[in-house]
PDB file of N, CA and C in Angstrom:
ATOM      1  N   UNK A   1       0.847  -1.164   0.000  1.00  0.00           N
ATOM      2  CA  UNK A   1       0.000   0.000   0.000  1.00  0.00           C
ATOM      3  C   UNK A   1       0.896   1.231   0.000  1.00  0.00           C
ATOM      4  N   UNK A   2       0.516   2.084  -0.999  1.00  0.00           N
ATOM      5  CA  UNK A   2       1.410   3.520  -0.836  1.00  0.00           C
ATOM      6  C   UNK A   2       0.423   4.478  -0.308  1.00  0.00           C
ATOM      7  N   UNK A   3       1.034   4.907   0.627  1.00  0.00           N
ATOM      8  CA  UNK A   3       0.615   5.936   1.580  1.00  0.00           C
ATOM      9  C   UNK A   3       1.069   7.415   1.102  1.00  0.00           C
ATOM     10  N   UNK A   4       1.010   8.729   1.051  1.00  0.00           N
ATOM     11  CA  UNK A   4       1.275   9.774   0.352  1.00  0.00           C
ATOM     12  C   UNK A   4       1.483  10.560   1.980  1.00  0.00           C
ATOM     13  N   UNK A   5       2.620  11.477   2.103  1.00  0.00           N
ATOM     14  CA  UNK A   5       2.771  12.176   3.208  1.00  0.00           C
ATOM     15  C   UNK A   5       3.068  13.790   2.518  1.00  0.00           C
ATOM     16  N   UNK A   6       1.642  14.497   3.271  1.00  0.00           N
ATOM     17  CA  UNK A   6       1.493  15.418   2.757  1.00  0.00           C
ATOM     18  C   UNK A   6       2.781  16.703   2.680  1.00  0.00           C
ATOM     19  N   UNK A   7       3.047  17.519   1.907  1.00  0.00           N
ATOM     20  CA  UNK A   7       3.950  18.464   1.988  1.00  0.00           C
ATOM     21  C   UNK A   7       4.486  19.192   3.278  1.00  0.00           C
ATOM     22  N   UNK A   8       2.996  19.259   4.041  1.00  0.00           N
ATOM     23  CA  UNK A   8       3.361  19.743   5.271  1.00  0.00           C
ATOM     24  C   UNK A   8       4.179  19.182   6.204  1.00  0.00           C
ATOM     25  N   UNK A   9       4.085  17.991   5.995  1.00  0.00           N
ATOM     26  CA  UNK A   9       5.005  17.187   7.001  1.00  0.00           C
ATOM     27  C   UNK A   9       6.235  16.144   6.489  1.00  0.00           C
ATOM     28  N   UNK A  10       6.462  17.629   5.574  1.00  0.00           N
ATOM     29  CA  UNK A  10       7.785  17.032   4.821  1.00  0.00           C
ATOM     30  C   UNK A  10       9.395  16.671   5.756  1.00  0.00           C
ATOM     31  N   UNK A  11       9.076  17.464   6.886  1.00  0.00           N
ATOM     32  CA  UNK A  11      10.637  17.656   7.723  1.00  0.00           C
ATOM     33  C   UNK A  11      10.634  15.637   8.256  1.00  0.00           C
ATOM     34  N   UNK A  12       9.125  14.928   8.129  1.00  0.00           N
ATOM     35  CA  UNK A  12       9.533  14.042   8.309  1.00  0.00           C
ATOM     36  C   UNK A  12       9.929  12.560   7.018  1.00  0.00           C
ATOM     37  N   UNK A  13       9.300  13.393   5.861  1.00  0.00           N
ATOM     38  CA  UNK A  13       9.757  12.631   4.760  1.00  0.00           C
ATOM     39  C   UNK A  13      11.159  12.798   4.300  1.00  0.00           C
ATOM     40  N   UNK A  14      11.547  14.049   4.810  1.00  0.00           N
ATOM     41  CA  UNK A  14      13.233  13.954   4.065  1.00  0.00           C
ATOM     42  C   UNK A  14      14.285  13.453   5.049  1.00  0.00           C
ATOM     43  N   UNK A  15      13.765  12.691   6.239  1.00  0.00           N
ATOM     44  CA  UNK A  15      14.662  12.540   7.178  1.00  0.00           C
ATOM     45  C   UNK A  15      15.487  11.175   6.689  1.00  0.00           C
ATOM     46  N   UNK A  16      16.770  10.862   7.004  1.00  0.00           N
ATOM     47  CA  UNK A  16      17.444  10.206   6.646  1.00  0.00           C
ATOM     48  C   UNK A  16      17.153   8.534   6.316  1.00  0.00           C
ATOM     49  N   UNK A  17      17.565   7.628   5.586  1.00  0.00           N
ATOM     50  CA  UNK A  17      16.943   6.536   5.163  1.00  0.00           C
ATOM     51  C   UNK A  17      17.066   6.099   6.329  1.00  0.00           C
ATOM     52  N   UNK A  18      16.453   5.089   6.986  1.00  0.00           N
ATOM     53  CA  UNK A  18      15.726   4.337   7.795  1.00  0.00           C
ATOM     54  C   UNK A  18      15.212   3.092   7.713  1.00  0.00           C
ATOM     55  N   UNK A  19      15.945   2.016   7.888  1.00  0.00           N
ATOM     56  CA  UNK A  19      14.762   0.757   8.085  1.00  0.00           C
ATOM     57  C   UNK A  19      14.991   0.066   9.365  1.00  0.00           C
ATOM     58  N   UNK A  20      14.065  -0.290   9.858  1.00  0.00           N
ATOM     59  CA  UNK A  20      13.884  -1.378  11.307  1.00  0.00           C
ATOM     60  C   UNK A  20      13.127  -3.043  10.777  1.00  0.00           C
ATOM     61  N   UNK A  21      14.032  -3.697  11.130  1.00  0.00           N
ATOM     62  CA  UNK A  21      13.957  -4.894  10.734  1.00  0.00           C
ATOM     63  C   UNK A  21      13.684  -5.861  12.057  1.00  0.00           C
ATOM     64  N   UNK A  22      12.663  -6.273  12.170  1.00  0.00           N
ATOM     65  CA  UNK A  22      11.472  -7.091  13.234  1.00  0.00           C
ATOM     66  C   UNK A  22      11.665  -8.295  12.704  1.00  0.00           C
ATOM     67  N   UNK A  23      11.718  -9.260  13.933  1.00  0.00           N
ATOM     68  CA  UNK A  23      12.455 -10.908  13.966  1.00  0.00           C
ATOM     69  C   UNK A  23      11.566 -11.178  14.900  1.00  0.00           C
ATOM     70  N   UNK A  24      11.161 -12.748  14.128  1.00  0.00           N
ATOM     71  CA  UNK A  24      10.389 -13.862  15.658  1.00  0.00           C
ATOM     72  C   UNK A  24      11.643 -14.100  16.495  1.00  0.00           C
ATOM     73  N   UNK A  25      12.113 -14.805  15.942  1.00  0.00           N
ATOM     74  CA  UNK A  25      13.171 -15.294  16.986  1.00  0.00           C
ATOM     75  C   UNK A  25      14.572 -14.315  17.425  1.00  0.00           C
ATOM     76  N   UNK A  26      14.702 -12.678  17.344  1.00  0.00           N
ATOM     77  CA  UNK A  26      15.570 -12.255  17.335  1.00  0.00           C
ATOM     78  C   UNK A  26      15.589 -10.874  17.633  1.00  0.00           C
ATOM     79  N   UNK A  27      16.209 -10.156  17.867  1.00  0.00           N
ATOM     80  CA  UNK A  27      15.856  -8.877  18.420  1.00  0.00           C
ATOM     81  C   UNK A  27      16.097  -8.064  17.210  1.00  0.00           C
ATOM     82  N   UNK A  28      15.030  -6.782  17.628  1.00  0.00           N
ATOM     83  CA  UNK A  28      14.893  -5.841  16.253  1.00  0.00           C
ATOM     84  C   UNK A  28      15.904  -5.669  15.478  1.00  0.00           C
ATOM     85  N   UNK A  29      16.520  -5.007  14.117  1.00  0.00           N
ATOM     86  CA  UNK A  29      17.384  -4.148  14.102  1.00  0.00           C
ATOM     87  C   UNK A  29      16.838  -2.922  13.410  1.00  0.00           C
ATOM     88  N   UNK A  30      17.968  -1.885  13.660  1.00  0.00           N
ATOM     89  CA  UNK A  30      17.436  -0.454  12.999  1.00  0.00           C
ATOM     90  C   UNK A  30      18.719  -0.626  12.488  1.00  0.00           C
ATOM     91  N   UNK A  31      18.199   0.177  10.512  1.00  0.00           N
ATOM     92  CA  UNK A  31      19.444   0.260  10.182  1.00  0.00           C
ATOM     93  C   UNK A  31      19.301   1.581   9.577  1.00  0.00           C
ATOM     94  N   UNK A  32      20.142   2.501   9.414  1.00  0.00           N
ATOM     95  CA  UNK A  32      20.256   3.526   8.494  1.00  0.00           C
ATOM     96  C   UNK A  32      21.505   4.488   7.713  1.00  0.00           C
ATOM     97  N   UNK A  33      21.507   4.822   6.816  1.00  0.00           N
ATOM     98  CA  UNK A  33      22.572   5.236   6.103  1.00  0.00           C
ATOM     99  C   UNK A  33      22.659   7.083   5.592  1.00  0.00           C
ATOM    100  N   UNK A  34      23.791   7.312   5.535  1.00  0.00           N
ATOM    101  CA  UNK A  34      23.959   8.693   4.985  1.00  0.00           C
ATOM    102  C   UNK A  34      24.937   8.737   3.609  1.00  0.00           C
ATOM    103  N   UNK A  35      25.247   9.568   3.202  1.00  0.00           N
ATOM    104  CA  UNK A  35      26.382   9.949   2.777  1.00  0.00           C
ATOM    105  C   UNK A  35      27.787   9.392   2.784  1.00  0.00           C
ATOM    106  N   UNK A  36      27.956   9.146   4.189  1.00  0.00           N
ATOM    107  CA  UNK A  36      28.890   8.780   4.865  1.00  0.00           C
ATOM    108  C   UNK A  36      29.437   7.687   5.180  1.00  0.00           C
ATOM    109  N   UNK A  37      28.042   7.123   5.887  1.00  0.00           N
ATOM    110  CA  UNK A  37      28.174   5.910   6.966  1.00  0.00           C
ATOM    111  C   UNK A  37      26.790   5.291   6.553  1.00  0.00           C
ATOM    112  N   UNK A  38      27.078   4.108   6.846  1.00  0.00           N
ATOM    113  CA  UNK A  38      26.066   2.936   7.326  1.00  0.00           C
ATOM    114  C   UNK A  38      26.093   1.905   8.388  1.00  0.00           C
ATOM    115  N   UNK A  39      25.068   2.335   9.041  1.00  0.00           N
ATOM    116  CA  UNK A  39      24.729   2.073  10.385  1.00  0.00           C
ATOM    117  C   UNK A  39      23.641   1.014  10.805  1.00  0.00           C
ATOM    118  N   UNK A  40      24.078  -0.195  11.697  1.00  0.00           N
ATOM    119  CA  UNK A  40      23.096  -1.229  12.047  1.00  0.00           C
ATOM    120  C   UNK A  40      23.355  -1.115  13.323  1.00  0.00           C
ATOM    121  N   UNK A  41      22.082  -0.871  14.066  1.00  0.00           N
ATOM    122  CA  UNK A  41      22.369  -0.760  15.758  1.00  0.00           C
ATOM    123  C   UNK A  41      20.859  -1.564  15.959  1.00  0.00           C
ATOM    124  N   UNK A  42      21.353  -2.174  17.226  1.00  0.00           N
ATOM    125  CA  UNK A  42      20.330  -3.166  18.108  1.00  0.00           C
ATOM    126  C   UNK A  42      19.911  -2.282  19.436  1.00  0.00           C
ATOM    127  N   UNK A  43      20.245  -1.157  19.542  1.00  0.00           N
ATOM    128  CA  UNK A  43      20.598  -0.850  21.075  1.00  0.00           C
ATOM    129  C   UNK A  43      18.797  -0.550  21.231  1.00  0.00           C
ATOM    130  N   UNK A  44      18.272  -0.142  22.308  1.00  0.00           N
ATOM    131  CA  UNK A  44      16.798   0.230  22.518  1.00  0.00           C
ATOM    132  C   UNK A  44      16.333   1.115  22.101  1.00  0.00           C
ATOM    133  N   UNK A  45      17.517   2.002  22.273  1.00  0.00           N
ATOM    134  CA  UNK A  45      17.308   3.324  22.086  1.00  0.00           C
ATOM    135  C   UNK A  45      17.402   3.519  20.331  1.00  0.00           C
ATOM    136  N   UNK A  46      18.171   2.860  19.944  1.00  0.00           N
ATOM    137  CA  UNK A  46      18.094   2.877  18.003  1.00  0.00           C
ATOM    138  C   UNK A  46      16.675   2.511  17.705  1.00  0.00           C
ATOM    139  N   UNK A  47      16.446   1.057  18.418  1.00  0.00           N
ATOM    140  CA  UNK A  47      15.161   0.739  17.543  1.00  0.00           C
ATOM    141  C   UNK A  47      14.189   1.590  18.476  1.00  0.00           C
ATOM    142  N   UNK A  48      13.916   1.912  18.986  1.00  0.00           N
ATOM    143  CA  UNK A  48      12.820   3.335  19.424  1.00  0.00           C
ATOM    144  C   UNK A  48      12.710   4.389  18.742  1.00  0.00           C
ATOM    145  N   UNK A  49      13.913   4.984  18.492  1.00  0.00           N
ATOM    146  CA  UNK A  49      14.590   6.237  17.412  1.00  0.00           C
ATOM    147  C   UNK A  49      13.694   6.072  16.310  1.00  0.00           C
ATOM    148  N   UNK A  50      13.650   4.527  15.829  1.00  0.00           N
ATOM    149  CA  UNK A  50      12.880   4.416  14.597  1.00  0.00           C
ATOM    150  C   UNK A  50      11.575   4.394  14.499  1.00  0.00           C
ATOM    151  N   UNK A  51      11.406   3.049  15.562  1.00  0.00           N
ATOM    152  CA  UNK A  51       9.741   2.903  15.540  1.00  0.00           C
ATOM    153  C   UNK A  51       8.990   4.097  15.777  1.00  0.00           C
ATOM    154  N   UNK A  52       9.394   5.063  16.590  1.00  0.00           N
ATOM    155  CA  UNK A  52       9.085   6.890  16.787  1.00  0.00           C
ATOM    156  C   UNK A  52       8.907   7.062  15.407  1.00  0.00           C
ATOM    157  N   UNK A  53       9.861   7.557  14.814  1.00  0.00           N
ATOM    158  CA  UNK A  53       9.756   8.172  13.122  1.00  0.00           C
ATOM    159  C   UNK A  53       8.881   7.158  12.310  1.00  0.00           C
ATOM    160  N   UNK A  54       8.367   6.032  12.253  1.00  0.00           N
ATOM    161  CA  UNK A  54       7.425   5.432  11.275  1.00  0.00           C
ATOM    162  C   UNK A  54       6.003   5.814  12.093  1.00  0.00           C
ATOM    163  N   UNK A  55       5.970   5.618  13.609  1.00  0.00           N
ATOM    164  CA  UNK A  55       4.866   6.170  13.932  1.00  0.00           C
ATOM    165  C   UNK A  55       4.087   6.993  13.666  1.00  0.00           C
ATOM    166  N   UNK A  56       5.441   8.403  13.499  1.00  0.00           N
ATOM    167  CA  UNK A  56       5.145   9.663  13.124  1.00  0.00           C
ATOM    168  C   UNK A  56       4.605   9.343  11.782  1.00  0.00           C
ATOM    169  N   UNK A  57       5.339   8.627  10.941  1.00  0.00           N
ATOM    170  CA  UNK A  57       5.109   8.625   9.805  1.00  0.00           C
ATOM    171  C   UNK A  57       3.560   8.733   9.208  1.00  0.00           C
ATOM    172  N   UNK A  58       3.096   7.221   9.957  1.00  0.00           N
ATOM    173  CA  UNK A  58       1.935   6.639   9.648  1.00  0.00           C
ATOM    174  C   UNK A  58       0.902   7.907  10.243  1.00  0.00           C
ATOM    175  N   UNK A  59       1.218   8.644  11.311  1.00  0.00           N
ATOM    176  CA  UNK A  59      -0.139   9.516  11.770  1.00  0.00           C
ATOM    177  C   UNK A  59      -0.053  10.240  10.524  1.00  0.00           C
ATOM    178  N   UNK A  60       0.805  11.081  10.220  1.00  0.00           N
ATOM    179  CA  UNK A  60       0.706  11.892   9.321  1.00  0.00           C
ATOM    180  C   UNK A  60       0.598  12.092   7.778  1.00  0.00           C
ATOM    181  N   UNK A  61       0.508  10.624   7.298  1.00  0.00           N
ATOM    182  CA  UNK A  61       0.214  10.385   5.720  1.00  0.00           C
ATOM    183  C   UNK A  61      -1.065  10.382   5.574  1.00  0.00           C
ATOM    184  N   UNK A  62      -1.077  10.537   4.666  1.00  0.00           N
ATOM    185  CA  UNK A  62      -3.113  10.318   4.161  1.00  0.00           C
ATOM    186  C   UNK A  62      -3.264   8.829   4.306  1.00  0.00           C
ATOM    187  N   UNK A  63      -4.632   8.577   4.497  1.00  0.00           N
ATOM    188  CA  UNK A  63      -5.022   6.904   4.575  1.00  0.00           C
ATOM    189  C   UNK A  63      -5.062   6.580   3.046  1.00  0.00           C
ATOM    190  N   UNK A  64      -5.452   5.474   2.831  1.00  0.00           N
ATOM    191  CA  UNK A  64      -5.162   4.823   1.834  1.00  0.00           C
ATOM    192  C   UNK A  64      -5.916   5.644   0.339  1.00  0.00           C
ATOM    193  N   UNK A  65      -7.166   5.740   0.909  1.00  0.00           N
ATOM    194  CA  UNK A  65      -7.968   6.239  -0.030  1.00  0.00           C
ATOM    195  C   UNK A  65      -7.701   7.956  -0.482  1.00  0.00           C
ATOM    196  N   UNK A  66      -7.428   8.679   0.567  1.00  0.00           N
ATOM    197  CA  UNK A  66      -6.782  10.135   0.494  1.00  0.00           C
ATOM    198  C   UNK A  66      -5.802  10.293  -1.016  1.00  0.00           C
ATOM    199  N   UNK A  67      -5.005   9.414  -0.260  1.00  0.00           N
ATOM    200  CA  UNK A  67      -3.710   8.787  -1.075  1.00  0.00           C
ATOM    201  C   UNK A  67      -3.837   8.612  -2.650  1.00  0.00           C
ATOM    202  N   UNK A  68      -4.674   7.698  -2.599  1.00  0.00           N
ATOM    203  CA  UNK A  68      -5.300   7.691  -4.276  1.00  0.00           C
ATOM    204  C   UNK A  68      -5.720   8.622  -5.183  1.00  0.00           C
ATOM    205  N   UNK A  69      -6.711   9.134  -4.161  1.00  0.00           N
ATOM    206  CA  UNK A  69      -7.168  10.938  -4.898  1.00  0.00           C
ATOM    207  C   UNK A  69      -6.222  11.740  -4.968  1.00  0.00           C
ATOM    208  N   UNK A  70      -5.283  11.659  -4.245  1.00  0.00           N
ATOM    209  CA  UNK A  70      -4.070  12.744  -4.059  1.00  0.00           C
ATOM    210  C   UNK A  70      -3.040  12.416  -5.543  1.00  0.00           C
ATOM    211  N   UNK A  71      -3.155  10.922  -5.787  1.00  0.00           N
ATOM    212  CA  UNK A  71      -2.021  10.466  -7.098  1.00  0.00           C
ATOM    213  C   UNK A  71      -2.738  11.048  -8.112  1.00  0.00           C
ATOM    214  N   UNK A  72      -4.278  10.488  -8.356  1.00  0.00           N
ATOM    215  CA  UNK A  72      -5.247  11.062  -9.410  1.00  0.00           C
ATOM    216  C   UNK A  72      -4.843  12.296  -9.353  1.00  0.00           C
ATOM    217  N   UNK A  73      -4.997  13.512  -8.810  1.00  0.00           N
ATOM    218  CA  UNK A  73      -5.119  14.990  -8.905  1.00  0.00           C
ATOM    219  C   UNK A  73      -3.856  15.342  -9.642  1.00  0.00           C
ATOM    220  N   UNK A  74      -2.280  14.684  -9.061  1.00  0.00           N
ATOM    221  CA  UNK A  74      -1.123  14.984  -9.711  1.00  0.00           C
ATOM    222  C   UNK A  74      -1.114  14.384 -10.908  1.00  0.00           C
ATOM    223  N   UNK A  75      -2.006  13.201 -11.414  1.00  0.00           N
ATOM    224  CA  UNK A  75      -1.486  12.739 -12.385  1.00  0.00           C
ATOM    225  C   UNK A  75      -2.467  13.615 -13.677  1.00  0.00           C
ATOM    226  N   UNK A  76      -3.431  13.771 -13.000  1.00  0.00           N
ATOM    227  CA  UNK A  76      -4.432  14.382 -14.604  1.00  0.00           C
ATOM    228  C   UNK A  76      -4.318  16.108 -14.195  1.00  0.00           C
ATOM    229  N   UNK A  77      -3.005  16.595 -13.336  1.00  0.00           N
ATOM    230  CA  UNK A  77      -2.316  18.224 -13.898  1.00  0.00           C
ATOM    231  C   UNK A  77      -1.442  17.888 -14.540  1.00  0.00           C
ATOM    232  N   UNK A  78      -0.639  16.498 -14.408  1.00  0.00           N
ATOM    233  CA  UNK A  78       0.086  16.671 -15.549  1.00  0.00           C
ATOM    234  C   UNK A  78      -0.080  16.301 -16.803  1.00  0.00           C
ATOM    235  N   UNK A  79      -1.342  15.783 -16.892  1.00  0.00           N
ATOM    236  CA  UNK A  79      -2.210  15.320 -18.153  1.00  0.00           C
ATOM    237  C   UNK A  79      -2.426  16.698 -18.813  1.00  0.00           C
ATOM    238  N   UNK A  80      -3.169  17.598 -18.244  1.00  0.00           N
ATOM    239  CA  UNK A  80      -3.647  19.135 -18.529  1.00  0.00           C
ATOM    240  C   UNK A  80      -2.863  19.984 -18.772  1.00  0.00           C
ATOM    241  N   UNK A  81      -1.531  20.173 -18.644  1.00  0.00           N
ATOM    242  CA  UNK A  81      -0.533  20.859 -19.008  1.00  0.00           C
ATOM    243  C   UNK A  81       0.397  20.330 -20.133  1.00  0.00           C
ATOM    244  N   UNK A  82      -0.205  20.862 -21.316  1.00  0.00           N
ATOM    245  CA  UNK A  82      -0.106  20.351 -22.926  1.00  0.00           C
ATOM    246  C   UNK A  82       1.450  20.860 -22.939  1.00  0.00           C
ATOM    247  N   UNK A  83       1.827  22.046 -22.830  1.00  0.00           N
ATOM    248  CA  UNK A  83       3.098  22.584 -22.585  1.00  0.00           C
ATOM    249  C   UNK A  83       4.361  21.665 -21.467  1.00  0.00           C
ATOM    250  N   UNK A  84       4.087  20.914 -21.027  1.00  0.00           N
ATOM    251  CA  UNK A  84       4.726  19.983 -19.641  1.00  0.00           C
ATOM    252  C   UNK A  84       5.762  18.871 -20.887  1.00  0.00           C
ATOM    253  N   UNK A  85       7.061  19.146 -20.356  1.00  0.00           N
ATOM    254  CA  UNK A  85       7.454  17.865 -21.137  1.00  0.00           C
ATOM    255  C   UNK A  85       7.664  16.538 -20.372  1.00  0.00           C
ATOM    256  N   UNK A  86       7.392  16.601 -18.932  1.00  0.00           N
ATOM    257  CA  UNK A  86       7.181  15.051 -18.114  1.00  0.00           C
ATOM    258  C   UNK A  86       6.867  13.914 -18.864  1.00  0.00           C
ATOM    259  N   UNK A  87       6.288  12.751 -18.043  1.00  0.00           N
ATOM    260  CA  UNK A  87       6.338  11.647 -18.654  1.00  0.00           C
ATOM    261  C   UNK A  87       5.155  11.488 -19.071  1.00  0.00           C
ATOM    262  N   UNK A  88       4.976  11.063 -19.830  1.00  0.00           N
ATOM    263  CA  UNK A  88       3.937  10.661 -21.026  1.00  0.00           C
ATOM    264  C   UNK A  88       3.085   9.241 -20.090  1.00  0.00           C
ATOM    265  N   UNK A  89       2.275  10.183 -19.725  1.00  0.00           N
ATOM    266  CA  UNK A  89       0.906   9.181 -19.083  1.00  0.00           C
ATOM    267  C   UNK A  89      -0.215   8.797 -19.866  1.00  0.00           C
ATOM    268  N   UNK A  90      -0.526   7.444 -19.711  1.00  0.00           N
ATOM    269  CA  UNK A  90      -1.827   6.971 -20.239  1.00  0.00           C
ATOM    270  C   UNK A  90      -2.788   7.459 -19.742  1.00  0.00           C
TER     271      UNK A  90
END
């Protein structure tokens, strides 16, 4: 399911890549990367760090259906703008 996170709450879409990786038999991991470095930490405080930021995530995206209307609206302005050289939508 793609979820759409509105503009307004962009300071949390551009935040650095992020994944937390959940195990039956094993303890979480959080992993994330920059520029720089790439980082896998187990500590509590990592995988909290994360599960926090997807939390955030999830309050603040549109639900599923939002989401849809929100792709429709971008996709048929760029249908309507004859002058647009973007990608050529069906």
């Amino acid at each position: 399911m793609l979820r759409i996170v509105p503009a307004e709450a962009k300071e949390l879409a551009v935040h650095t890549k992020c994944t937390l990786y959940e195990f039956e038999k094993a303890a979480p991991l959080a992993y994330t990367e920059t520029g720089v470095a790439k980082v896998f930490a187990q500590s509590d405080a990592a995988v909290e760090q994360s599960r926090r930021l997807f939390r955030r995530l999830q309050e603040a995206a549109l639900d599923a259906e939002q989401s849809k209307r929100k792709l429709m609206e971008y996709v048929s302005a760029l249908r309507k703008d004859a002058h647009d050289l973007g990608p050529d939508l069906a």
